[in-house]
N, C-alpha and C. Protein backbone atom coordinates (compact mmCIF):
# COMPACT_ATOMS: atom_id res chain seq x y z
N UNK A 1 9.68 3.60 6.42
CA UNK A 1 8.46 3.50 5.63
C UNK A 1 8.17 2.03 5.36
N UNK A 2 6.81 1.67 4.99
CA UNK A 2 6.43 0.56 4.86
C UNK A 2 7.00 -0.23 3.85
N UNK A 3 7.06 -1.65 4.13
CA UNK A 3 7.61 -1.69 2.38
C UNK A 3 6.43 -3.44 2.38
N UNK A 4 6.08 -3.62 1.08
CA UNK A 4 4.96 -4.50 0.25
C UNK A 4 5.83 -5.63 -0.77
N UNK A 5 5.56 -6.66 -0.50
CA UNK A 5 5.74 -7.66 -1.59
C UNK A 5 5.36 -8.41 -2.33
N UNK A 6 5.09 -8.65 -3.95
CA UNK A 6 4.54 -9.35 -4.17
C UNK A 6 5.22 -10.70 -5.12
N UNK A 7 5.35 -11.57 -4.49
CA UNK A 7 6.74 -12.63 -4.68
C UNK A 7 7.23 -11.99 -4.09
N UNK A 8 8.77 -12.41 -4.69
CA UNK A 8 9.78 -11.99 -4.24
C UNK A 8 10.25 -10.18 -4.45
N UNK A 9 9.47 -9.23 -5.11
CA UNK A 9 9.47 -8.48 -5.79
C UNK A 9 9.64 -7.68 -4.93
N UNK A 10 10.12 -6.22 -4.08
CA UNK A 10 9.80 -5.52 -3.23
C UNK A 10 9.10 -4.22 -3.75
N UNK A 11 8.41 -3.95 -3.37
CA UNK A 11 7.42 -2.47 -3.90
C UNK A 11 7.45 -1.65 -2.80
N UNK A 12 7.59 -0.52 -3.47
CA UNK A 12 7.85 1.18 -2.53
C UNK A 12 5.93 1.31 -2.41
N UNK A 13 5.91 1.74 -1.11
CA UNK A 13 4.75 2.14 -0.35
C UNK A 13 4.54 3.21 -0.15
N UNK A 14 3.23 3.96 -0.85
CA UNK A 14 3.28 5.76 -0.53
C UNK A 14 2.05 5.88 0.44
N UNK A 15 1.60 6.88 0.98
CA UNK A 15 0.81 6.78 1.55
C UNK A 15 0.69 8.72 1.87
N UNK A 16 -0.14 8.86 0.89
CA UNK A 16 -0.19 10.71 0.68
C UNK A 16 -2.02 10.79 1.20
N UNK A 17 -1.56 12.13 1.79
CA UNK A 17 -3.35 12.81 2.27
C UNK A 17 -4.25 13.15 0.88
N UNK A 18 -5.61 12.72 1.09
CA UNK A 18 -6.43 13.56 0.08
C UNK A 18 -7.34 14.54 0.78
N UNK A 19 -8.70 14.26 0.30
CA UNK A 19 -9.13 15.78 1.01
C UNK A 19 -9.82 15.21 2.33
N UNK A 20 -10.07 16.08 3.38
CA UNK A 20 -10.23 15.87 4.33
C UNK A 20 -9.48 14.39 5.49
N UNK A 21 -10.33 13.99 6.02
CA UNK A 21 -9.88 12.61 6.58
C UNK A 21 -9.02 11.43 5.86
N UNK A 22 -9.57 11.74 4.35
CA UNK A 22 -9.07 10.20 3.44
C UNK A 22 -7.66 10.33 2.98
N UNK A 23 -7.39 9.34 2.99
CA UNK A 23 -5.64 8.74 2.84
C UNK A 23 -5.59 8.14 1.25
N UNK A 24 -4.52 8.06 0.60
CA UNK A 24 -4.86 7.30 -0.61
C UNK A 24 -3.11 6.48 -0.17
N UNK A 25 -3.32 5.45 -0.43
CA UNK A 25 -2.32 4.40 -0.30
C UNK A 25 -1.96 3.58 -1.08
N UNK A 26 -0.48 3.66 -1.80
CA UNK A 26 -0.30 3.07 -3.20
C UNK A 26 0.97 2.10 -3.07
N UNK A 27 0.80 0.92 -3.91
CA UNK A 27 1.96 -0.17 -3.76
C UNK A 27 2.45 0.08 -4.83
N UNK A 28 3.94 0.16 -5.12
CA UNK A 28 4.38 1.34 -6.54
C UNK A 28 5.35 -0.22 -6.57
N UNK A 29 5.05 -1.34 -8.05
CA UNK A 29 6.36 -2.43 -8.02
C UNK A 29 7.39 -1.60 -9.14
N UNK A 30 8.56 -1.67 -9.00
CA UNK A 30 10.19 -1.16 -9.67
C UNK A 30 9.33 -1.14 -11.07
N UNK A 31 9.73 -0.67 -11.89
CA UNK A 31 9.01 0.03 -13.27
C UNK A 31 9.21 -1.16 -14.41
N UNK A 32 10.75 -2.47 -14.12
CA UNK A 32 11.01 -3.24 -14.74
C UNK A 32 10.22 -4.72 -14.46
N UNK A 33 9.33 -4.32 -13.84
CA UNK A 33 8.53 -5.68 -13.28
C UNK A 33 7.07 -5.80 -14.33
N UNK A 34 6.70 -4.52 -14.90
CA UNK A 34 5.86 -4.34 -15.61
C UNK A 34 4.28 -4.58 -15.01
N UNK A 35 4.37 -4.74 -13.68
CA UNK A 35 2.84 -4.93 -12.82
C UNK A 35 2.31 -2.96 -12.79
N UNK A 36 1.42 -3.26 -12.50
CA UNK A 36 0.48 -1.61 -12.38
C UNK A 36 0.72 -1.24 -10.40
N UNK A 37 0.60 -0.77 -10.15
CA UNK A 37 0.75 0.04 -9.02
C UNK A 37 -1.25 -0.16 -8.73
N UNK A 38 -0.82 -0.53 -7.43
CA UNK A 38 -1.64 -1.16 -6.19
C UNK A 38 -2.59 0.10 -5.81
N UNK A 39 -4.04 0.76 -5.58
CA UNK A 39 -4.04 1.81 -4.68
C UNK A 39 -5.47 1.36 -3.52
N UNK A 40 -5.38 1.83 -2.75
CA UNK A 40 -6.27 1.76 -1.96
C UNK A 40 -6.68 3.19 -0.77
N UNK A 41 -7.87 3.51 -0.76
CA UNK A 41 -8.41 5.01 -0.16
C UNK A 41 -8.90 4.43 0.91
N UNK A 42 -8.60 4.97 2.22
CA UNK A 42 -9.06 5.18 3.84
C UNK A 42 -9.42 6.20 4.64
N UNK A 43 -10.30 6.21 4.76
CA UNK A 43 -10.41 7.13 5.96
C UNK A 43 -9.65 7.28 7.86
N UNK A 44 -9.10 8.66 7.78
CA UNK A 44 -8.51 7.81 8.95
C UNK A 44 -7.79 9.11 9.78
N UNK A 45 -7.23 9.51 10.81
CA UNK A 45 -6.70 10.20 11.19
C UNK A 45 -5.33 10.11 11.57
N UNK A 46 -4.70 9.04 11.70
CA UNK A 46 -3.75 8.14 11.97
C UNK A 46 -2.50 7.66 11.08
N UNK A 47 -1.43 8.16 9.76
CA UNK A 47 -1.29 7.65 8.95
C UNK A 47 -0.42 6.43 8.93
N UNK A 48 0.14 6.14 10.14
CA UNK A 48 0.65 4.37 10.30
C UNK A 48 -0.79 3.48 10.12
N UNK A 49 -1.91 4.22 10.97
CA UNK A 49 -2.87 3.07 11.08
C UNK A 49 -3.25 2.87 9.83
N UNK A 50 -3.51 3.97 9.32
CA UNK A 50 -4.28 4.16 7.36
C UNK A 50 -3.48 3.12 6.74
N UNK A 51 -2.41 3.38 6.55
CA UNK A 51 -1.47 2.42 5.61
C UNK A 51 -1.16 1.21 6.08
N UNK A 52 -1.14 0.63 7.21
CA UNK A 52 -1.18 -0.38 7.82
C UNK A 52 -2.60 -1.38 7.50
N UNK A 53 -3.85 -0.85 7.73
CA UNK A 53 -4.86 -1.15 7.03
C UNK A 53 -4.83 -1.39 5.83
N UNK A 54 -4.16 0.02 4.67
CA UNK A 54 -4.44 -0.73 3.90
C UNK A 54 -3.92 -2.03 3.04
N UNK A 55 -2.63 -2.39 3.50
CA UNK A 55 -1.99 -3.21 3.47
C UNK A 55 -2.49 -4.32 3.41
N UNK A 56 -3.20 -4.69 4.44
CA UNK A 56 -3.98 -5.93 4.97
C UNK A 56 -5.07 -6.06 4.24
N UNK A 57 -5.87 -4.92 3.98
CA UNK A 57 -6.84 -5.24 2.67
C UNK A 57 -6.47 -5.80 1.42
N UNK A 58 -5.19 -5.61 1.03
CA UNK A 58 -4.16 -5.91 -0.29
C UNK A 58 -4.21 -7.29 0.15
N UNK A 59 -3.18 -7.60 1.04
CA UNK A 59 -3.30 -8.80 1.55
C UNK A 59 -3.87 -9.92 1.14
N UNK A 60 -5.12 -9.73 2.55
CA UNK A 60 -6.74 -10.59 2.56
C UNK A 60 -7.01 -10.73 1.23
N UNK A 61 -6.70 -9.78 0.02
CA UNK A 61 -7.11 -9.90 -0.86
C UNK A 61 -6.45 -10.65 -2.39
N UNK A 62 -5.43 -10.81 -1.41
CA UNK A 62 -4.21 -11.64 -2.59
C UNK A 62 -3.21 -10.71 -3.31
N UNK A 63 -3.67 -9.61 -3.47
CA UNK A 63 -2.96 -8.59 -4.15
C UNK A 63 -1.37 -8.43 -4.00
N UNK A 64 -1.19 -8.58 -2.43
CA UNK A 64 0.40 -8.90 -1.99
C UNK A 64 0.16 -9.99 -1.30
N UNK A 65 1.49 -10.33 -1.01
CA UNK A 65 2.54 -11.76 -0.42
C UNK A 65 2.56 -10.97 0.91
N UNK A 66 2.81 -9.93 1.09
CA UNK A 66 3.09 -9.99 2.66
C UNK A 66 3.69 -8.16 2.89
N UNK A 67 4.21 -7.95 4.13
CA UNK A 67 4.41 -6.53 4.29
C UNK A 67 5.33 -6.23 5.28
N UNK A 68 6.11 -5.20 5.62
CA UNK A 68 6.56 -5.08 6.69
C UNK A 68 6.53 -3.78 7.00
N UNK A 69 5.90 -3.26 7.86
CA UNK A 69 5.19 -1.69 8.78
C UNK A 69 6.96 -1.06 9.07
């Protein structure tokens, strides 16, 4: 499974179906870090590609440091 960082911090990566096509994709940091959990919704048929995407949107967007698929 994917895993998300932000610093040095490592965060568990979920990546569960909603209804139809859409994906909901969540960056969950350890509960003692006190940050909120990341989410991002895709459309997609694919769920490496979904979560892989949304990763990179996090990303581009500063939200995380980096990722590994």
């Amino acid at each position: 499974m994917a895993r998300a960082f932000i610093g040095d911090l490592e965060c568990q990566v979920n990546v569960d179906k909603d209804l139809g096509d859409s994906w909901a994709v969540s960056v969950v940091p350890p509960p003692r870090s006190g940050k909120a959990p990341l989410v991002v919704k895709l459309q997609g048929e694919d769920r490496e590609k979904v979560a892989k995407g949304a990763l990179e949107v996090l990303q581009k967007a500063g939200q995380i440091d980096r990722f590994e698929p």
